[in-house]
C-alpha atoms as a PDB file:
ATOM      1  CA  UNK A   1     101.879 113.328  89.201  1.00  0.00           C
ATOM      2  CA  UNK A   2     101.371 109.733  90.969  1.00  0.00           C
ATOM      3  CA  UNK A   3     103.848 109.429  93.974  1.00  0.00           C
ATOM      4  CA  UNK A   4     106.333 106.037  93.813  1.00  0.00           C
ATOM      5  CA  UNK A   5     108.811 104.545  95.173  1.00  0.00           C
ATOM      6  CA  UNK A   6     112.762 106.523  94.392  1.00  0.00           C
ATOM      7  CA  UNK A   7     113.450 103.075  92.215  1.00  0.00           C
ATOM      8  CA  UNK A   8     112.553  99.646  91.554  1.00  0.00           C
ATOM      9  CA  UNK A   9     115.027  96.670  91.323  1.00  0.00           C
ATOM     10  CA  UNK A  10     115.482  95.106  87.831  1.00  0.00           C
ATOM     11  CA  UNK A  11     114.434  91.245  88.271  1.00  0.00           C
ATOM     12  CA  UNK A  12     116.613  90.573  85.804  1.00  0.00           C
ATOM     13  CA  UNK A  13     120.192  92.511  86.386  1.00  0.00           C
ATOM     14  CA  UNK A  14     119.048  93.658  89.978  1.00  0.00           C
ATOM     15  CA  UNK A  15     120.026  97.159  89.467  1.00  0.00           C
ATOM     16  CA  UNK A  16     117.809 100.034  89.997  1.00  0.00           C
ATOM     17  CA  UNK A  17     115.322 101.425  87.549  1.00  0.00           C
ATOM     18  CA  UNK A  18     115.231 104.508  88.812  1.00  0.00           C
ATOM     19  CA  UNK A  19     112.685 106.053  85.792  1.00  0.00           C
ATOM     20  CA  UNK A  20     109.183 104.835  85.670  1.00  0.00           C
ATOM     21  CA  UNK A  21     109.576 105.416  81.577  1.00  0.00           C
ATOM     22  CA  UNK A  22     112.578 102.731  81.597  1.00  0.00           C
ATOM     23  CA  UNK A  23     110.516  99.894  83.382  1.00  0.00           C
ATOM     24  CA  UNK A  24     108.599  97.279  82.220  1.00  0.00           C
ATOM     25  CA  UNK A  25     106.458  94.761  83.948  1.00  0.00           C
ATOM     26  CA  UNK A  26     105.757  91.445  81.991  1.00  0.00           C
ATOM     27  CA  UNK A  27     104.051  88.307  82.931  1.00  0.00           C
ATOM     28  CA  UNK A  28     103.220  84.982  81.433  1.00  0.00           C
ATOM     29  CA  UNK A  29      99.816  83.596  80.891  1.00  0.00           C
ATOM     30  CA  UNK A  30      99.278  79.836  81.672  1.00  0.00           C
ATOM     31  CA  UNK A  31      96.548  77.511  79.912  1.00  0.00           C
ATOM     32  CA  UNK A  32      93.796  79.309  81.730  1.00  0.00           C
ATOM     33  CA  UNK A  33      95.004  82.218  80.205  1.00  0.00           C
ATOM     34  CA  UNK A  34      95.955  83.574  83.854  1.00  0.00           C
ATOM     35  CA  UNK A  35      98.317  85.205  84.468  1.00  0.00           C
ATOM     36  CA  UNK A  36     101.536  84.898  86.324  1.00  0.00           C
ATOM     37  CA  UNK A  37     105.058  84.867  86.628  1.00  0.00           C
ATOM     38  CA  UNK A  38     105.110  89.387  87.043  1.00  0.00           C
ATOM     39  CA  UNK A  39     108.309  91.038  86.209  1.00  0.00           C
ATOM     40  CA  UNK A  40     109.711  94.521  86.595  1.00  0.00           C
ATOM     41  CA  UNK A  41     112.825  94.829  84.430  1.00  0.00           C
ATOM     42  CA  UNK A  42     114.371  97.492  82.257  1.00  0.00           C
ATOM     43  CA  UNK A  43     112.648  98.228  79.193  1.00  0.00           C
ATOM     44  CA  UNK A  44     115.109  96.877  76.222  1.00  0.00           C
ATOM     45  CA  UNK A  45     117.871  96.150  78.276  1.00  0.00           C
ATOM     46  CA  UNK A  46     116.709  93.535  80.342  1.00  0.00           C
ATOM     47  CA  UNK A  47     113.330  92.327  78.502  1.00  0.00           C
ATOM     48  CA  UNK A  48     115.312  91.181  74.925  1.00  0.00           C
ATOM     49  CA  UNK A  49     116.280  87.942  75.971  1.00  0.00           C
ATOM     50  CA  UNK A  50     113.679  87.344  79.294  1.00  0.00           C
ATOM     51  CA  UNK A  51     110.607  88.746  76.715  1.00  0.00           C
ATOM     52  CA  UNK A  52     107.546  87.040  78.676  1.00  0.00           C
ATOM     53  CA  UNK A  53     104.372  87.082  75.876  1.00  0.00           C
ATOM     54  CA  UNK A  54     102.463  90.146  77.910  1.00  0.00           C
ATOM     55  CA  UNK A  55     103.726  93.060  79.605  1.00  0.00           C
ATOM     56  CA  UNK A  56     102.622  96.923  80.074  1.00  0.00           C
ATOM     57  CA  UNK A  57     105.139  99.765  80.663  1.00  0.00           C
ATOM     58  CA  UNK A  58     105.949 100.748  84.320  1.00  0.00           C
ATOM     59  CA  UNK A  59     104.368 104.276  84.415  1.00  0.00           C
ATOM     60  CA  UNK A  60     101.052 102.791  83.336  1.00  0.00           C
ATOM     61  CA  UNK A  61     100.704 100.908  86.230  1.00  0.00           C
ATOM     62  CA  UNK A  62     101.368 103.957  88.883  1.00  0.00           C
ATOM     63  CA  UNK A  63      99.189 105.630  90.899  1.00  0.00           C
ATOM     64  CA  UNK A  64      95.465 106.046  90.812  1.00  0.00           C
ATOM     65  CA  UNK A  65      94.995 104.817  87.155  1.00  0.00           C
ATOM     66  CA  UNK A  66      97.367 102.480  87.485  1.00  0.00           C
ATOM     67  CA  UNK A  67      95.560 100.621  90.434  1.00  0.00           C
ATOM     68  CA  UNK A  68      92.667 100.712  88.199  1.00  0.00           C
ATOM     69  CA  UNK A  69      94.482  98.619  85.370  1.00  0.00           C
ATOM     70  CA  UNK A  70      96.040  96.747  88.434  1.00  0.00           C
ATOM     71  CA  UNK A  71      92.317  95.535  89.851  1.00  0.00           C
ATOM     72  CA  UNK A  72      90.778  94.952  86.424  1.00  0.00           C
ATOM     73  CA  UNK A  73      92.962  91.691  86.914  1.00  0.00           C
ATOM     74  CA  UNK A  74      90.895  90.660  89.854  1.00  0.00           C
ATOM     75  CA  UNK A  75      87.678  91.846  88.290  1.00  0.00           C
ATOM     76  CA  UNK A  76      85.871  93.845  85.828  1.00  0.00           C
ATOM     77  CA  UNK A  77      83.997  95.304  88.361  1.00  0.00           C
ATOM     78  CA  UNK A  78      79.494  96.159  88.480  1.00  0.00           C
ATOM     79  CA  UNK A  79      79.534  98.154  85.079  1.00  0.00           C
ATOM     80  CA  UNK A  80      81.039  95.189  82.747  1.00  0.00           C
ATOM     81  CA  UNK A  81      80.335  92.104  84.588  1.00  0.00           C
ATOM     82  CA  UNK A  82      77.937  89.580  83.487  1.00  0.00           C
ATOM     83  CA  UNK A  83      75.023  88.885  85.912  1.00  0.00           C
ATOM     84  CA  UNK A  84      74.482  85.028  85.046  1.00  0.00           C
ATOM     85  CA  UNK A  85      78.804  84.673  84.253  1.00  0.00           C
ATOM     86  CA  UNK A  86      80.468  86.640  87.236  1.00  0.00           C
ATOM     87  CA  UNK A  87      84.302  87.548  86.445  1.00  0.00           C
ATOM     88  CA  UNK A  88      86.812  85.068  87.545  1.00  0.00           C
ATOM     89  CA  UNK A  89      90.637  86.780  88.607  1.00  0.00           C
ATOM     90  CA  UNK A  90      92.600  86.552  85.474  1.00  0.00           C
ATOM     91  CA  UNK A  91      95.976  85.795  87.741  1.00  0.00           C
ATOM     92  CA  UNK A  92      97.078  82.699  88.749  1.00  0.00           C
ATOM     93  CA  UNK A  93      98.568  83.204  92.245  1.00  0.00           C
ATOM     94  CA  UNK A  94      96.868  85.888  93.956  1.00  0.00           C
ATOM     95  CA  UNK A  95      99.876  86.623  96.800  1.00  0.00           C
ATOM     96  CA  UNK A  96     102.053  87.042  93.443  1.00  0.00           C
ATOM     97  CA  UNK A  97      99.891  89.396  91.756  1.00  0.00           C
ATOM     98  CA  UNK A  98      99.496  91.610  95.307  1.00  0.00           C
ATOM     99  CA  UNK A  99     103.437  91.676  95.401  1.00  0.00           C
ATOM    100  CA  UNK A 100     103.584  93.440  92.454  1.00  0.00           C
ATOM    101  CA  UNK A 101     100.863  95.769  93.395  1.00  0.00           C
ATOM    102  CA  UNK A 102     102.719  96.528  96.271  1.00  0.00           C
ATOM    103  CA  UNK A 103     105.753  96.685  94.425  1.00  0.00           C
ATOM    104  CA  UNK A 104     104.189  99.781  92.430  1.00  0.00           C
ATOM    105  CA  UNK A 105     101.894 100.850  94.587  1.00  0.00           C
ATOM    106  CA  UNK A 106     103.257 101.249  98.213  1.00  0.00           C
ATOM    107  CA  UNK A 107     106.162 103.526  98.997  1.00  0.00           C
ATOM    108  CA  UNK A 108     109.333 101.959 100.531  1.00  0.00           C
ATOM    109  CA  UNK A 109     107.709  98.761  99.643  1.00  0.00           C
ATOM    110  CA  UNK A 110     110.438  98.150  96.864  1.00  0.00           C
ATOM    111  CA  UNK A 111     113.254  99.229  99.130  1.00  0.00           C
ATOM    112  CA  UNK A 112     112.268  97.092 101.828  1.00  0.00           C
ATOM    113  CA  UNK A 113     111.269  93.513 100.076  1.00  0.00           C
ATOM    114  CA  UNK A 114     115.029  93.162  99.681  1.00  0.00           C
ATOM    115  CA  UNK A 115     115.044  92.797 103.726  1.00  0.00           C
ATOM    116  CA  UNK A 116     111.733  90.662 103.886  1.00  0.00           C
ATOM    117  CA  UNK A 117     114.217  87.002 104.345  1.00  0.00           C
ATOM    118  CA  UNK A 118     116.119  88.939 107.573  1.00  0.00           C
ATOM    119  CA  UNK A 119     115.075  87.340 110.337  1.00  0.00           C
ATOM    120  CA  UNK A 120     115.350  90.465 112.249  1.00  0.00           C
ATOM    121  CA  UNK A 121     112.155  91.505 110.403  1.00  0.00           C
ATOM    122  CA  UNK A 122     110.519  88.098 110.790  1.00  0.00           C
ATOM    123  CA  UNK A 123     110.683  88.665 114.508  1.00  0.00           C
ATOM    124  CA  UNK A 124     109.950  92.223 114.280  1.00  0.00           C
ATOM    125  CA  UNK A 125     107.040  91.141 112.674  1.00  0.00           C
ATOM    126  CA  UNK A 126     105.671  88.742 113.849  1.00  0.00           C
ATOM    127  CA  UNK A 127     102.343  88.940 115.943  1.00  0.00           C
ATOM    128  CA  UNK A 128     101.328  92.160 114.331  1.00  0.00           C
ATOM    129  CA  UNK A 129      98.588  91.788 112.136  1.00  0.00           C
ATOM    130  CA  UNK A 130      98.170  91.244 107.929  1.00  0.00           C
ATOM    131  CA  UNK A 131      98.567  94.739 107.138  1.00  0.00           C
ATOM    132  CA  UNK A 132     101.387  96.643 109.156  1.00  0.00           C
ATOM    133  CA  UNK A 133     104.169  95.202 107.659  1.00  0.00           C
ATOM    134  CA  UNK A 134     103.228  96.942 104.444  1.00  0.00           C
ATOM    135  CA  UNK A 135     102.331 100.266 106.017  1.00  0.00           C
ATOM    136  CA  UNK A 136     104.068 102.975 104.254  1.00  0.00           C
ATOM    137  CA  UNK A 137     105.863 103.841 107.608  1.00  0.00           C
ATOM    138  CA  UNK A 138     107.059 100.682 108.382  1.00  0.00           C
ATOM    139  CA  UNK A 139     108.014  99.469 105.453  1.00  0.00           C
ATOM    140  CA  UNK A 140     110.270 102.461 105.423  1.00  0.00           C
ATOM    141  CA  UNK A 141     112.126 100.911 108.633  1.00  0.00           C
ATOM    142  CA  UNK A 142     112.458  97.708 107.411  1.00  0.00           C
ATOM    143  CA  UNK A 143     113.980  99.399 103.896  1.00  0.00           C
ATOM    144  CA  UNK A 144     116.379 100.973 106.497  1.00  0.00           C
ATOM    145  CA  UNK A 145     118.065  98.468 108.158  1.00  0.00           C
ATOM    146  CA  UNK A 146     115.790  99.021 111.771  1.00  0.00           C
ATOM    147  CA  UNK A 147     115.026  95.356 111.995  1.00  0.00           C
ATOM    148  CA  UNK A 148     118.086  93.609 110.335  1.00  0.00           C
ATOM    149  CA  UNK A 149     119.834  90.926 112.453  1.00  0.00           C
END
């Protein structure tokens, strides 16, 4: 079984989803057919009236397989590109599209995004470099409180 976060927040209501099986992640394409706009909300009762044109359910975007489905975004990869057309990301905003991965990827990464405009954190932060922020462990303190203000 794929380890995730305890719960996800709804972008919609802001309440937990606590189940992968009742998330959903949607997005929007733009005229490039990118895509953007990514979404985690409760299936049906948050996705009626905020229905974006694509979406996949939660649990098929956790763990291993689901980082496969996640990267196939950035590219199909050696076995189904084309040698003479190389694949182009099909997102829009790349720092969007590695927030959700993050989102449903990384544990405490959920948890702790709700304390990522603390400035606490910002100075806690600061000078380290691009990736231990998002370390499992740290993001764990930030999810706690450690750095608040």
């Amino acid at each position: 079984m794929p380890t995730y976060p305890c719960a996800w927040f709804c972008d919609v209501c802001g309440e937990q989803v606590t189940n992968p099986e009742e998330g959903f992640v949607s997005w929007r394409a733009d005229q490039n057919n990118q895509a953007h706009g990514f979404m985690i909300v409760h299936k049906i009762k948050c996705d009626d009236d905020h229905r974006q044109p694509a979406g996949q359910a939660l649990r098929d975007l956790l763990g291993p397989e689901g980082l496969t489905r996640l990267v196939s975004f950035l590219s199909v990869g050696p076995l189904q590109a084309d040698v003479d057309h190389p694949t182009c990301p099909s997102v829009a905003n790349i720092d969007e599209f590695v927030d959700l991965i993050r989102r449903v990827q990384i544990p405490s990464y959920e948890e702790a995004r709700r304390h990522f405009a603390n400035a606490g954190v910002h100075h806690a932060m600061s000078g380290s470099n691009e990736y231990f922020p998002y370390l499992p462990k740290t993001l764990k303190q930030i999810a706690d409180g450690e750095f608040d203000d």
